[in-house]
Protein backbone atom coordinates (compact mmCIF):
# COMPACT_ATOMS: atom_id res chain seq x y z
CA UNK A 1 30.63 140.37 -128.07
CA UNK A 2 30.52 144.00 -127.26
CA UNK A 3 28.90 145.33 -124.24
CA UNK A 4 27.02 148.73 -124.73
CA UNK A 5 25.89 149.22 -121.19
CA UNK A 6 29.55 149.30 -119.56
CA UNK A 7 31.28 152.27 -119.35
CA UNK A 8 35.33 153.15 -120.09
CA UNK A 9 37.25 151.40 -117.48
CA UNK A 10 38.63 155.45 -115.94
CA UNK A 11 41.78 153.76 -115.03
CA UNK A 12 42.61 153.74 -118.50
CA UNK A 13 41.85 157.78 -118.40
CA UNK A 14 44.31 160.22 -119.17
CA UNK A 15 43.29 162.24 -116.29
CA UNK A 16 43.68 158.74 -113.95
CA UNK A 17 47.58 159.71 -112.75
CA UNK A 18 46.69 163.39 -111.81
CA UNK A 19 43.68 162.24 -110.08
CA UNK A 20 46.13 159.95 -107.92
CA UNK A 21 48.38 162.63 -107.28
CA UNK A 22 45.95 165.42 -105.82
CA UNK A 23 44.48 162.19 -103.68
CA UNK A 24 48.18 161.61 -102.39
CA UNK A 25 49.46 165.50 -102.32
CA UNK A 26 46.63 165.55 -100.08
CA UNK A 27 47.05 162.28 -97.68
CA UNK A 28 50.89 163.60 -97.54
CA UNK A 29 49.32 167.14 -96.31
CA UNK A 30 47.25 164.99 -93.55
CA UNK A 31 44.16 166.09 -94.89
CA UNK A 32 40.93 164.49 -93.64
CA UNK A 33 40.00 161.60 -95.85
CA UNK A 34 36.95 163.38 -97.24
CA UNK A 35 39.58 166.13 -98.68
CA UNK A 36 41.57 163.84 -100.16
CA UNK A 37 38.90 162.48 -102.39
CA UNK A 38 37.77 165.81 -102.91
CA UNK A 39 41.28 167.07 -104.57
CA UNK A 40 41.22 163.83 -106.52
CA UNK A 41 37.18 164.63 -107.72
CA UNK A 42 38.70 168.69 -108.40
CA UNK A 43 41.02 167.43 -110.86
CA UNK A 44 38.64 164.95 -112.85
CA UNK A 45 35.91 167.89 -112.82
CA UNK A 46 38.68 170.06 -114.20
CA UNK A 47 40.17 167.54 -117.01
CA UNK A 48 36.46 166.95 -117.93
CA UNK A 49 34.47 170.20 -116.96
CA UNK A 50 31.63 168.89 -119.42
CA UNK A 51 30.65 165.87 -117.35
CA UNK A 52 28.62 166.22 -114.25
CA UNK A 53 29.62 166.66 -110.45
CA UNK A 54 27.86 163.23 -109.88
CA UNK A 55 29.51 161.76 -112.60
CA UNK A 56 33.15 162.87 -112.12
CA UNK A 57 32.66 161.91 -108.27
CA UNK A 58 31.84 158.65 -109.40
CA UNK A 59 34.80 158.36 -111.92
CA UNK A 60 37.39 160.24 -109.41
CA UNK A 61 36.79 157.42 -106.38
CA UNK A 62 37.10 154.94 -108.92
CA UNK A 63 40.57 155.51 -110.11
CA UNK A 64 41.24 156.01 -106.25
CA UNK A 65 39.92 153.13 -105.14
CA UNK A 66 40.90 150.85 -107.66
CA UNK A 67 45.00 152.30 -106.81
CA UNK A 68 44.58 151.99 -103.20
CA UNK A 69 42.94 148.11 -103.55
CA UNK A 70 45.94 147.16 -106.17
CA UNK A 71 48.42 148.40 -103.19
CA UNK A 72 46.91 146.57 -100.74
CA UNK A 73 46.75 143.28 -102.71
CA UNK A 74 50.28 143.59 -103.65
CA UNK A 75 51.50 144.50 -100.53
CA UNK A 76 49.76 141.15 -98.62
């Protein structure tokens, strides 16, 4: 069965790892947490300037949220 409504999974991105790495470069600089996801959301925008803000917001926090959950589960 193939499901035409779900979108790409962004982990699976190219752009996924820098994403991460901007969101950590900027935890490590003790940025507030709304700048962190910010650097990660720069580099999506800037890996794929022809998809919207909204859009690469969307994808960015994904990839970042998915990470940090993984981490969390694995650290329990």
């Amino acid at each position: 069965m193939v499901w035409y409504d779900r979108e790409p999974d962004p982990m699976t991105d190219n752009a996924a790892g820098a994403v991460l790495a901007a969101f950590e470069a900027a935890q490590r600089d003790d940025l507030p947490p709304v700048d962190c996801y910010r650097a990660g959301v720069e580099v999506w925008r800037r890996l794929h300037p022809n998809q919207t803000v909204a859009h690469a917001g969307k994808q960015a926090v994904a990839i970042i949220l998915a990470a940090r959950f993984r981490l969390r589960v694995e650290d329990a």
